[in-house]
PDB file of N, CA and C in Angstrom:
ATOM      1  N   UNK A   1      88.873 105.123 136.375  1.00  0.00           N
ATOM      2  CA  UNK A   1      90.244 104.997 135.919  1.00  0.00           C
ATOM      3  C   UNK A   1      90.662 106.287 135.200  1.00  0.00           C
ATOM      4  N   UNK A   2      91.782 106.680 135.321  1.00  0.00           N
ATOM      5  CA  UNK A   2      92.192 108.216 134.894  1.00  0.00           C
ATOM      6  C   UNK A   2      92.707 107.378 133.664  1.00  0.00           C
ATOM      7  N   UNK A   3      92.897 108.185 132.515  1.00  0.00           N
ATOM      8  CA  UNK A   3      93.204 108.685 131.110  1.00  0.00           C
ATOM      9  C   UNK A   3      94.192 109.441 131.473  1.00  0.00           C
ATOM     10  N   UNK A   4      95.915 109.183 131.995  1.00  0.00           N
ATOM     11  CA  UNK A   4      96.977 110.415 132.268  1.00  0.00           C
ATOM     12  C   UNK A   4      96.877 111.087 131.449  1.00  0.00           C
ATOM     13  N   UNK A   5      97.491 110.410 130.315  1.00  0.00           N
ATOM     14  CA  UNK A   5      98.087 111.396 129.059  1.00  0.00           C
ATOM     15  C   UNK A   5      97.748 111.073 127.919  1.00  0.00           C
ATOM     16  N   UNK A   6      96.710 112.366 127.259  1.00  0.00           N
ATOM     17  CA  UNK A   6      96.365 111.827 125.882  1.00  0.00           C
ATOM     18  C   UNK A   6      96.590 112.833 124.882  1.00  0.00           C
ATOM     19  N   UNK A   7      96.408 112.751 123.351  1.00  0.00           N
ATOM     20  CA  UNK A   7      96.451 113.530 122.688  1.00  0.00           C
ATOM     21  C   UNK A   7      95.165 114.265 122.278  1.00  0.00           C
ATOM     22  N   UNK A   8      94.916 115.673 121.539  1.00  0.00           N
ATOM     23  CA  UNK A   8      93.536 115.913 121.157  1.00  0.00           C
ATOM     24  C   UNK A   8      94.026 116.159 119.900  1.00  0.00           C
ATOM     25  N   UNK A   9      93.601 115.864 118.541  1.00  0.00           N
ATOM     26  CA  UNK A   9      93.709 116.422 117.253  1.00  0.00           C
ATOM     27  C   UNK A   9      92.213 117.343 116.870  1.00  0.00           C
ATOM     28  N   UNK A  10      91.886 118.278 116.892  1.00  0.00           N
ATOM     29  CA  UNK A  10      91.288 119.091 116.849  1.00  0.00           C
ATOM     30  C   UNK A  10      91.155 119.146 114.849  1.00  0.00           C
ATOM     31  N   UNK A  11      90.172 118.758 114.118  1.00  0.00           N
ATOM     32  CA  UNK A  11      90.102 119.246 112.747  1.00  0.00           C
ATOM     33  C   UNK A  11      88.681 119.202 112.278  1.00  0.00           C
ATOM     34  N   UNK A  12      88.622 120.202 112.383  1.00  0.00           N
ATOM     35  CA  UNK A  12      86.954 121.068 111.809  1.00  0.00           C
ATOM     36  C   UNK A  12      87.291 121.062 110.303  1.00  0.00           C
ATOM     37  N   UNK A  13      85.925 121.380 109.733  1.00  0.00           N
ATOM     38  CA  UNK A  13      85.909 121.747 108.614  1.00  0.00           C
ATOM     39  C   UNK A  13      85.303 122.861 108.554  1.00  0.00           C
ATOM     40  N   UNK A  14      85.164 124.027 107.446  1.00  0.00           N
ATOM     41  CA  UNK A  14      84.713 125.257 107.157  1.00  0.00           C
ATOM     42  C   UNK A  14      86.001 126.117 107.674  1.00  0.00           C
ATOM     43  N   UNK A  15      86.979 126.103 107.283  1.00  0.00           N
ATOM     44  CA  UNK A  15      88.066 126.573 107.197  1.00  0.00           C
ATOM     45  C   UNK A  15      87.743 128.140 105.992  1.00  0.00           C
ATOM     46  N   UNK A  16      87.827 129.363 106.589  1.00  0.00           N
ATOM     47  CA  UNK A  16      88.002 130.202 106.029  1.00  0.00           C
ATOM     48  C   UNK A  16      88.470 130.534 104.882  1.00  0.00           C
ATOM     49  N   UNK A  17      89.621 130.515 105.010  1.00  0.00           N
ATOM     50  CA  UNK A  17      90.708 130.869 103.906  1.00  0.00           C
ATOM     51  C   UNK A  17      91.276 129.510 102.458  1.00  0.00           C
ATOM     52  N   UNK A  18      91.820 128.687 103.821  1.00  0.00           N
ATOM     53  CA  UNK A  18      91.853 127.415 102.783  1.00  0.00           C
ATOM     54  C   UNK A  18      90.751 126.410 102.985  1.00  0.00           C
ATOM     55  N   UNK A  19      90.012 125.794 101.611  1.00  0.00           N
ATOM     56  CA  UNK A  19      88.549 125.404 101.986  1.00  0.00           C
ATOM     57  C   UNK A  19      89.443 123.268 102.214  1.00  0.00           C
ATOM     58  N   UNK A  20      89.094 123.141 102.942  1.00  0.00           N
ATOM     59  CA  UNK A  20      89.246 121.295 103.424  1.00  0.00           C
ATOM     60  C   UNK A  20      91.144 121.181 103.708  1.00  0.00           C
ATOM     61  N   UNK A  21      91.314 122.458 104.129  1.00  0.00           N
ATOM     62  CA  UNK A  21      92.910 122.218 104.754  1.00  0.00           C
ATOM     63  C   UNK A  21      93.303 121.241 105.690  1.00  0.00           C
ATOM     64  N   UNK A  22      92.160 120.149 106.081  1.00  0.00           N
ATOM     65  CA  UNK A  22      92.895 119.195 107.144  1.00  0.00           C
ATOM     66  C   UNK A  22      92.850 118.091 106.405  1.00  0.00           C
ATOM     67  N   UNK A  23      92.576 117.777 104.950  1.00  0.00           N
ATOM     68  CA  UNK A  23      92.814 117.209 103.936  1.00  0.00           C
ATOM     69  C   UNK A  23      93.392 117.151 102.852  1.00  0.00           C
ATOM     70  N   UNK A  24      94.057 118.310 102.850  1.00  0.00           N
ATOM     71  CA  UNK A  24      95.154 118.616 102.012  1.00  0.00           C
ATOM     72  C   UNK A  24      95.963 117.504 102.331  1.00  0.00           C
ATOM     73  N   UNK A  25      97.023 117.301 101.134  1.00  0.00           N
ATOM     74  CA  UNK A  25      97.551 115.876 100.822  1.00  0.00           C
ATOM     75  C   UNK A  25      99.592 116.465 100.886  1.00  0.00           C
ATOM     76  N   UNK A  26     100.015 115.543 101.573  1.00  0.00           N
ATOM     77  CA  UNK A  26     101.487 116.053 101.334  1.00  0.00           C
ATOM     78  C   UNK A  26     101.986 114.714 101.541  1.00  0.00           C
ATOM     79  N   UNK A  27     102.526 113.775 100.125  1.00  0.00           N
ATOM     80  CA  UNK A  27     103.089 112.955  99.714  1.00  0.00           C
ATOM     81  C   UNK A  27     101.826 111.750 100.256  1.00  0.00           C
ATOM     82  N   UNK A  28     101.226 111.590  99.530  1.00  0.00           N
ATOM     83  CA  UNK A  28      99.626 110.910  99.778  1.00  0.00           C
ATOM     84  C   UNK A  28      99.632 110.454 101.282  1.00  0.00           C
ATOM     85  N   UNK A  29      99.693 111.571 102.117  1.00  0.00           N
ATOM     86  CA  UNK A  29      99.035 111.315 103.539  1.00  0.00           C
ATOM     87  C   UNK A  29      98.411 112.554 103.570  1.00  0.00           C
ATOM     88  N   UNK A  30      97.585 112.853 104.369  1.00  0.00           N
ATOM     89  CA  UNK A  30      96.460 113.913 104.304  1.00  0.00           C
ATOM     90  C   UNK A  30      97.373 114.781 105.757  1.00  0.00           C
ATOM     91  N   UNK A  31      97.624 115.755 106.453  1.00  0.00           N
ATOM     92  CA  UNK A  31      97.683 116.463 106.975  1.00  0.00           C
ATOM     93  C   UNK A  31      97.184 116.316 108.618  1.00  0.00           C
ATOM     94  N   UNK A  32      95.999 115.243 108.690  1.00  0.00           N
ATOM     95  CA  UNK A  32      95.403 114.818 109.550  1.00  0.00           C
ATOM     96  C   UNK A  32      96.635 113.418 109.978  1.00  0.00           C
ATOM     97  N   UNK A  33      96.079 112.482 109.497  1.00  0.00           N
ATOM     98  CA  UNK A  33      97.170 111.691 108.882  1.00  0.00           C
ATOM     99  C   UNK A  33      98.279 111.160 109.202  1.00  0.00           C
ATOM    100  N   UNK A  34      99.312 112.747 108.997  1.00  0.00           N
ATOM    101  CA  UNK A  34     100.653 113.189 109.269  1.00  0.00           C
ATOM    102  C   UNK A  34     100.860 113.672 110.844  1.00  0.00           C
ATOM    103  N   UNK A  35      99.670 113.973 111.515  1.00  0.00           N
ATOM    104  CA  UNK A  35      99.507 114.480 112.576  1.00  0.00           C
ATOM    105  C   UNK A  35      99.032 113.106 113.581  1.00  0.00           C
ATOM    106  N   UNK A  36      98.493 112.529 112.987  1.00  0.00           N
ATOM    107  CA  UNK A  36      98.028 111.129 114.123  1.00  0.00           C
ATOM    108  C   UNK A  36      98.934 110.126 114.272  1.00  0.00           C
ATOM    109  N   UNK A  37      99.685 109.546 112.935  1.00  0.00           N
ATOM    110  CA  UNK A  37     101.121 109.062 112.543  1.00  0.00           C
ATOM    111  C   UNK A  37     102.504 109.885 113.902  1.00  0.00           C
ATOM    112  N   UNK A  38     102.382 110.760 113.598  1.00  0.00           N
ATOM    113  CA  UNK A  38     103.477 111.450 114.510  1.00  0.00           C
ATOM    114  C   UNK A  38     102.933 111.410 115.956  1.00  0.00           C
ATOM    115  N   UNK A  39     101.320 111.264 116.545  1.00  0.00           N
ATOM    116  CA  UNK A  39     101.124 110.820 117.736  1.00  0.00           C
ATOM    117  C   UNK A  39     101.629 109.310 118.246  1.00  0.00           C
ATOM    118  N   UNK A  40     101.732 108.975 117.037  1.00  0.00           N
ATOM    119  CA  UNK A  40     101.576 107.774 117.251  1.00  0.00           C
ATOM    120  C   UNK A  40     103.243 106.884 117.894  1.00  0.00           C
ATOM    121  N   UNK A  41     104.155 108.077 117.604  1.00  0.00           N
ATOM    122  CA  UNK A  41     105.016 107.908 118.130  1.00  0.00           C
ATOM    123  C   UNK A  41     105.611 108.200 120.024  1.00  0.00           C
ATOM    124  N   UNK A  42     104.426 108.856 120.061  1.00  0.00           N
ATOM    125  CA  UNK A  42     105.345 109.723 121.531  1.00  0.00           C
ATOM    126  C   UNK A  42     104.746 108.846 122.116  1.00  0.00           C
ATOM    127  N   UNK A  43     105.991 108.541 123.256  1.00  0.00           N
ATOM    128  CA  UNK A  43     105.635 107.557 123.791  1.00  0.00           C
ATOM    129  C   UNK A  43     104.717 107.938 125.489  1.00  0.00           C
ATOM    130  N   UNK A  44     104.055 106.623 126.146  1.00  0.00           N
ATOM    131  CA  UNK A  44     103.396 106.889 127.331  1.00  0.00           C
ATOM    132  C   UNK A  44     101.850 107.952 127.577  1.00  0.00           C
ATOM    133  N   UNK A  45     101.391 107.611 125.784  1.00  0.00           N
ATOM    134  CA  UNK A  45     100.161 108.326 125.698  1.00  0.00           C
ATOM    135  C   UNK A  45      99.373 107.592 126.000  1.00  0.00           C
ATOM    136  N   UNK A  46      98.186 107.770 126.842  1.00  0.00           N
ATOM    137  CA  UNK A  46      97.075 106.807 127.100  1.00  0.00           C
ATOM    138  C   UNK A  46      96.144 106.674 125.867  1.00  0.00           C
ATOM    139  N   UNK A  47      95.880 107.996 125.057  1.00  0.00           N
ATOM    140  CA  UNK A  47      94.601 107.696 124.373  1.00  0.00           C
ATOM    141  C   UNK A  47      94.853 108.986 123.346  1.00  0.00           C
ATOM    142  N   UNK A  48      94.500 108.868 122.379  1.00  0.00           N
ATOM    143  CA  UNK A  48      94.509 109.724 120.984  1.00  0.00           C
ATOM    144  C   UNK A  48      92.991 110.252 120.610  1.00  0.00           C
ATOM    145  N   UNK A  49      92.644 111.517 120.463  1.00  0.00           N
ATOM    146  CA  UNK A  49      91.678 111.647 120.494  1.00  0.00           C
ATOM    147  C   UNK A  49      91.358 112.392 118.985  1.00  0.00           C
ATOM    148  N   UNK A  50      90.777 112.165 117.813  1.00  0.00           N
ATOM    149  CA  UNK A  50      90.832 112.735 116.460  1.00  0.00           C
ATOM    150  C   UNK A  50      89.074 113.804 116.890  1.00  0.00           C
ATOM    151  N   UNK A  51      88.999 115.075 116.701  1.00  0.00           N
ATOM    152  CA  UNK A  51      87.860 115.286 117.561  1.00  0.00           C
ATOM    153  C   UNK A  51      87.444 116.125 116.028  1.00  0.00           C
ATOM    154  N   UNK A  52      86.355 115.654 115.442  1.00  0.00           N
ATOM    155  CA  UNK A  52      86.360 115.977 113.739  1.00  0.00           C
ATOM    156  C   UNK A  52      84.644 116.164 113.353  1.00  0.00           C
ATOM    157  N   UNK A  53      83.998 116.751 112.573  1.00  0.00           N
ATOM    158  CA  UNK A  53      83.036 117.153 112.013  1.00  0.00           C
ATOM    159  C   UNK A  53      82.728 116.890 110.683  1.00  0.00           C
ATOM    160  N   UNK A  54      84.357 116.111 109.814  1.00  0.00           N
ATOM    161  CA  UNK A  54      84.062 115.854 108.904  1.00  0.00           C
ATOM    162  C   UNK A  54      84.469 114.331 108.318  1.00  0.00           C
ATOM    163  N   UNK A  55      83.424 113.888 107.405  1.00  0.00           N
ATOM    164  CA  UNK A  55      83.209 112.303 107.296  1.00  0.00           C
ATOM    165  C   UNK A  55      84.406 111.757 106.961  1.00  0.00           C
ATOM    166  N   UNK A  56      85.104 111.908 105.974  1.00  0.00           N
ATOM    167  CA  UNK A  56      86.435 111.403 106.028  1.00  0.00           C
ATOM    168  C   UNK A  56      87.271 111.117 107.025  1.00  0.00           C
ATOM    169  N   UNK A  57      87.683 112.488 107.747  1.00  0.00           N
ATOM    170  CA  UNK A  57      88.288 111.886 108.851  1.00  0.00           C
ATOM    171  C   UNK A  57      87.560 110.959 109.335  1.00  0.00           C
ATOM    172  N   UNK A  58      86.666 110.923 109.938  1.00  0.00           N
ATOM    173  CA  UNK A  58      86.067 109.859 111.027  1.00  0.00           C
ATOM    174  C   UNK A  58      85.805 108.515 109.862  1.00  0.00           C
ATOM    175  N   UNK A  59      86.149 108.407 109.139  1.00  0.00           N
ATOM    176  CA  UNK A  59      86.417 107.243 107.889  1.00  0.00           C
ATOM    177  C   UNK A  59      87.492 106.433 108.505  1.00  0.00           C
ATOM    178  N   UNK A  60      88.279 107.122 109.171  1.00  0.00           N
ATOM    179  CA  UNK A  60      89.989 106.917 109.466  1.00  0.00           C
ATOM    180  C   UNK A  60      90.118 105.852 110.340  1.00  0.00           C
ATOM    181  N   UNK A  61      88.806 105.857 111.411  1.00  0.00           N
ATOM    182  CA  UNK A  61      88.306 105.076 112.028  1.00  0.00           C
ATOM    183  C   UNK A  61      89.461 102.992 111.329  1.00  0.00           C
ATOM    184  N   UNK A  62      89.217 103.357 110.096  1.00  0.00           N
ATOM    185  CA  UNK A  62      89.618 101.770 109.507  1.00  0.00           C
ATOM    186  C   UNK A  62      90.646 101.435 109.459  1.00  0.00           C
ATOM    187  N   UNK A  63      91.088 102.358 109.477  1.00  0.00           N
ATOM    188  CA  UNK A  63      92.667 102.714 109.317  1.00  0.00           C
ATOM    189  C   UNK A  63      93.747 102.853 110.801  1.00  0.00           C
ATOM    190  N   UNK A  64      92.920 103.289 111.597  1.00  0.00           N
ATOM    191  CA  UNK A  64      93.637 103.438 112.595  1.00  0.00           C
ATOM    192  C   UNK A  64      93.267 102.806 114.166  1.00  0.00           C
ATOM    193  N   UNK A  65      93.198 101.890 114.182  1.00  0.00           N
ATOM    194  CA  UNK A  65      91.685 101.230 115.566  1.00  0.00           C
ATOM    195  C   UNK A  65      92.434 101.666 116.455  1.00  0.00           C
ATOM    196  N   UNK A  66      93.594 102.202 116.746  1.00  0.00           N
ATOM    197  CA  UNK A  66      93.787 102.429 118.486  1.00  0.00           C
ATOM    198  C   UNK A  66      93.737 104.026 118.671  1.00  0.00           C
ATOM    199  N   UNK A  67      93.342 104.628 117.682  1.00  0.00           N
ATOM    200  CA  UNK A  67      92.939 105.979 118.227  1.00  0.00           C
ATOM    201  C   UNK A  67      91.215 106.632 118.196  1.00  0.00           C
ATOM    202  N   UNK A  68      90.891 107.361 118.739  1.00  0.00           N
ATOM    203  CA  UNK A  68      89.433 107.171 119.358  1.00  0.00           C
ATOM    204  C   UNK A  68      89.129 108.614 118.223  1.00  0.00           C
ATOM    205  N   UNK A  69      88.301 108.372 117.523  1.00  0.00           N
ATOM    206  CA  UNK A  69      87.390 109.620 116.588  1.00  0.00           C
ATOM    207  C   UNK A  69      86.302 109.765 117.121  1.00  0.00           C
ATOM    208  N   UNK A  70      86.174 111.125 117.363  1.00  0.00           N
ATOM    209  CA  UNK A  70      85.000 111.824 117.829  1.00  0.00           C
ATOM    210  C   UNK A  70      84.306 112.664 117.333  1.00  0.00           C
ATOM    211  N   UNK A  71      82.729 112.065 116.916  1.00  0.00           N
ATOM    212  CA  UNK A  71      82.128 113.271 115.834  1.00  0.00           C
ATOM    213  C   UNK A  71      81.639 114.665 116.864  1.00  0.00           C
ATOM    214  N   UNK A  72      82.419 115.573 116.227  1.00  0.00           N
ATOM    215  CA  UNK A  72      82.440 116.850 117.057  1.00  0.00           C
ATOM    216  C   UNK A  72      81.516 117.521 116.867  1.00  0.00           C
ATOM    217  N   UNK A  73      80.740 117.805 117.748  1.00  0.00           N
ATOM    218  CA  UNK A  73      79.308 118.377 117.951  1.00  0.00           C
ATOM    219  C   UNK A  73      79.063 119.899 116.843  1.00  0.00           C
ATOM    220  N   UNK A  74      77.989 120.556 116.844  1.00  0.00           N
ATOM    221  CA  UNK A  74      78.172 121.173 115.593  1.00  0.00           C
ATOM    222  C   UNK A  74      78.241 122.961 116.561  1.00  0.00           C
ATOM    223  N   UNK A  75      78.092 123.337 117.840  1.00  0.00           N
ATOM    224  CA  UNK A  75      78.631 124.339 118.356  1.00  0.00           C
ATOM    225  C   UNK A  75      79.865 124.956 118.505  1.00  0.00           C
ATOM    226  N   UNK A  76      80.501 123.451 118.444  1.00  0.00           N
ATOM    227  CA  UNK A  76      82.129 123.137 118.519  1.00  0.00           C
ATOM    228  C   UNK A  76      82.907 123.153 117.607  1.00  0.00           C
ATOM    229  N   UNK A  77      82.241 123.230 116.089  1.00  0.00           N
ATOM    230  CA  UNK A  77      82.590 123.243 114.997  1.00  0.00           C
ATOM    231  C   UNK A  77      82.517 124.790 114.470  1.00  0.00           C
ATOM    232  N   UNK A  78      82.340 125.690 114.831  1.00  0.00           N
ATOM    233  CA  UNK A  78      81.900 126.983 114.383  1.00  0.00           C
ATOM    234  C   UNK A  78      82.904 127.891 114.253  1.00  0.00           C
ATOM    235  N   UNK A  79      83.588 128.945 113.543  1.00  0.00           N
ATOM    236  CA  UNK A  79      85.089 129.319 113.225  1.00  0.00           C
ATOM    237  C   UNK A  79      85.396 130.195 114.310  1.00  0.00           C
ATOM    238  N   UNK A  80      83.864 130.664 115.520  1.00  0.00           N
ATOM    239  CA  UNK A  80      84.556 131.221 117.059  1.00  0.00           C
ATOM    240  C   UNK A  80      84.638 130.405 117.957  1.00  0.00           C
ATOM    241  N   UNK A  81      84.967 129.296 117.587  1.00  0.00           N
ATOM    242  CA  UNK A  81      84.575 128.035 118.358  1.00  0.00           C
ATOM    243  C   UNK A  81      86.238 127.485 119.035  1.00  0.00           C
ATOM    244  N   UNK A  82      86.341 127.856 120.543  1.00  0.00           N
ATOM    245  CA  UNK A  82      87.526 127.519 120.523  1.00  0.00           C
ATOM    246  C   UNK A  82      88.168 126.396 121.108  1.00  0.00           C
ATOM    247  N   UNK A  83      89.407 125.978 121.170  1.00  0.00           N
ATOM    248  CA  UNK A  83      89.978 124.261 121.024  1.00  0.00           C
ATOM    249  C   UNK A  83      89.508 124.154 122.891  1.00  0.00           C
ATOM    250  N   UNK A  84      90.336 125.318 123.683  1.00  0.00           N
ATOM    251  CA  UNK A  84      89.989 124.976 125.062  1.00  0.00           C
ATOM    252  C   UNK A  84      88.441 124.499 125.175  1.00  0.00           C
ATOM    253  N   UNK A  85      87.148 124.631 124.863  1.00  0.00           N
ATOM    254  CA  UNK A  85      85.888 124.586 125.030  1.00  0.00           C
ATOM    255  C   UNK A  85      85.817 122.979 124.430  1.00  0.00           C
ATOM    256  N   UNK A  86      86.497 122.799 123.462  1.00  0.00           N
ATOM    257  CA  UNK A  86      86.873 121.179 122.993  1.00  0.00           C
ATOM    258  C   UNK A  86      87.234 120.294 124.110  1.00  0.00           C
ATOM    259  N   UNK A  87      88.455 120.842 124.788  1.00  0.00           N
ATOM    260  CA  UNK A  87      89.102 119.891 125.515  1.00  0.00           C
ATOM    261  C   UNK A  87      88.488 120.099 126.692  1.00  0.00           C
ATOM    262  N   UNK A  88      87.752 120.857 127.114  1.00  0.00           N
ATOM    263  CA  UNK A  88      86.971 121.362 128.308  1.00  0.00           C
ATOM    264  C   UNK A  88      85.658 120.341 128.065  1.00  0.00           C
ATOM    265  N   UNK A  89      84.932 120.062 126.865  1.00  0.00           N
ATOM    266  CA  UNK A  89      84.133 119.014 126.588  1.00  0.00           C
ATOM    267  C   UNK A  89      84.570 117.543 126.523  1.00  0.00           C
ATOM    268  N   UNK A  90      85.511 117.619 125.803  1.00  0.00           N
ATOM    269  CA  UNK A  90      86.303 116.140 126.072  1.00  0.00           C
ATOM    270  C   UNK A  90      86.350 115.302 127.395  1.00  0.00           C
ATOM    271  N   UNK A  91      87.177 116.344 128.021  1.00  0.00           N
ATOM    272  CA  UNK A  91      87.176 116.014 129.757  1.00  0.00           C
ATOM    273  C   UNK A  91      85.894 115.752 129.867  1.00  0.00           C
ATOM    274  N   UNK A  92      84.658 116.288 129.971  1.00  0.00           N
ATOM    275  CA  UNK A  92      83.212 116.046 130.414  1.00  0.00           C
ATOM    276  C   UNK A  92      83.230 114.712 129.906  1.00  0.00           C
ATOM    277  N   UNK A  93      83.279 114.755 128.633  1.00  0.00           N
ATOM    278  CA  UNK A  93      82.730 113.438 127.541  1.00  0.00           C
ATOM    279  C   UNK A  93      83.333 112.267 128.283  1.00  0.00           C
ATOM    280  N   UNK A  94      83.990 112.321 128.452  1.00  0.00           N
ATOM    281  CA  UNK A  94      85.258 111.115 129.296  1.00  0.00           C
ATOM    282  C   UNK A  94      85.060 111.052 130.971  1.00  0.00           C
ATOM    283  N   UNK A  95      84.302 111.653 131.435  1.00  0.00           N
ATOM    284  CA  UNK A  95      84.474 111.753 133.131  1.00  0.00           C
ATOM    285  C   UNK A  95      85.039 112.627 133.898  1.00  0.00           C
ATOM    286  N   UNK A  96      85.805 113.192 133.100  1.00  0.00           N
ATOM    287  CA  UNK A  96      87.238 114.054 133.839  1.00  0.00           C
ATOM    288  C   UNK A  96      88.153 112.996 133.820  1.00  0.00           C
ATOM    289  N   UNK A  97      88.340 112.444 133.036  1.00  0.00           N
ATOM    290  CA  UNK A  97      89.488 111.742 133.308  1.00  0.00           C
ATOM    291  C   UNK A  97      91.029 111.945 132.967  1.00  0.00           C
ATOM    292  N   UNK A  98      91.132 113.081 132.675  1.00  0.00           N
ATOM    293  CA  UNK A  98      92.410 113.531 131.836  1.00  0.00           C
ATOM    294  C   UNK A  98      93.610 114.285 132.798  1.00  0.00           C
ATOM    295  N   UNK A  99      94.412 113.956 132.479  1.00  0.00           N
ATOM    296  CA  UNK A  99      95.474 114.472 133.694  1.00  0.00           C
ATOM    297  C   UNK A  99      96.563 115.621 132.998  1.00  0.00           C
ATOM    298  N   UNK A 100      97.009 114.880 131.717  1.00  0.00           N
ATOM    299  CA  UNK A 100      97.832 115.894 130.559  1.00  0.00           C
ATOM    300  C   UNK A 100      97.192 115.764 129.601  1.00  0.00           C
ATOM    301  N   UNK A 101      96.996 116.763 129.154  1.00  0.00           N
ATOM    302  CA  UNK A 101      96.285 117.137 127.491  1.00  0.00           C
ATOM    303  C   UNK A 101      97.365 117.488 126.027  1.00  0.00           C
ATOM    304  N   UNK A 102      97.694 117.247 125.289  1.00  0.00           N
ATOM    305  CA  UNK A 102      98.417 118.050 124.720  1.00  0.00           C
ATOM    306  C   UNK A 102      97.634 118.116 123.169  1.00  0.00           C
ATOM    307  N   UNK A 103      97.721 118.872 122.704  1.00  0.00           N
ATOM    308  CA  UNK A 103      96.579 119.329 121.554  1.00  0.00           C
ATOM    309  C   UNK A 103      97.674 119.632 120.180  1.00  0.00           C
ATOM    310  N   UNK A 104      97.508 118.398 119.451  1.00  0.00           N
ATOM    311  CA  UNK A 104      98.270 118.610 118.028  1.00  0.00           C
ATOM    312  C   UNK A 104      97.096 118.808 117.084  1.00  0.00           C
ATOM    313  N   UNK A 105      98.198 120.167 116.457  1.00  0.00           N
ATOM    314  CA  UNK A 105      97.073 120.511 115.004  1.00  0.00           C
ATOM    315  C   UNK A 105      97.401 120.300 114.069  1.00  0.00           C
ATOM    316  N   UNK A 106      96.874 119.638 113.314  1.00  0.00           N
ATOM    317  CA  UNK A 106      96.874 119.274 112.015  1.00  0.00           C
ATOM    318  C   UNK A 106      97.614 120.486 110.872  1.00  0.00           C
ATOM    319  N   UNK A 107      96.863 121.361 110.882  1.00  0.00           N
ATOM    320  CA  UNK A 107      98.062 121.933 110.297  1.00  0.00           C
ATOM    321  C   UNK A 107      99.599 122.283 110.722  1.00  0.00           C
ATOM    322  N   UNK A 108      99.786 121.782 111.801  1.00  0.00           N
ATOM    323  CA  UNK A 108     101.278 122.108 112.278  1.00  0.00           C
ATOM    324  C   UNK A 108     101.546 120.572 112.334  1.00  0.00           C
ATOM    325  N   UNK A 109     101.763 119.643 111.674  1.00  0.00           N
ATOM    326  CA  UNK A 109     101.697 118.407 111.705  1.00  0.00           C
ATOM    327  C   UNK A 109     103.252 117.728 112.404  1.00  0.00           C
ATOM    328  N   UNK A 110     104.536 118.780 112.714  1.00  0.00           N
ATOM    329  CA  UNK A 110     105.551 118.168 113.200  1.00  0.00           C
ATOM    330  C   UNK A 110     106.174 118.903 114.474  1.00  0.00           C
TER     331      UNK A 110
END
């Protein structure tokens, strides 16, 4: 069965510059959050994908049961580590089942 259209939220931790920026808080929703919330609107998505390395997010798990958290492997997590090689694994992880990808980042949350 194909997966048409899903989302990828891509949020690593070991962020350079700002240290736990996909947890930064803007009006007590976290950034992550604000970004899965706003998936959660577009319509005719098959599947939401939170693809994360760090425990909190994948906490979110309780909070959110119809979107799928994925503890992101630790090659994939690395700051030359890039999103295509994510969604290029995803597809594997899943079968190939993906038809449209569209990749929201957390820090660009709108």
């Amino acid at each position: 069965m194909l997966i048409r259209n899903i989302i990828v939220i891509p949020a690593r931790k070991g962020s350079q510059r700002l240290k736990n920026k996909n947890l930064l808080k803007i009006n007590n929703k976290t950034l992550v959050e604000r970004t899965i919330d706003f998936s959660e609107k577009i319509r005719k998505i098959d599947k939401i994908i939170v693809s994360t390395d760090i425990k909190e997010i994948l906490n979110l798990v309780k909070k959110y049961k119809k979107v799928f958290f994925h503890k992101r492997p630790k090659y994939l997590s690395k700051n030359d580590s890039s999103i295509s090689n994510l969604v290029i694994y995803l597809n594997n992880f899943f079968g190939k089942k993906f038809v449209n990808i569209m990749v929201l980042q957390p820090t660009y949350p709108y």
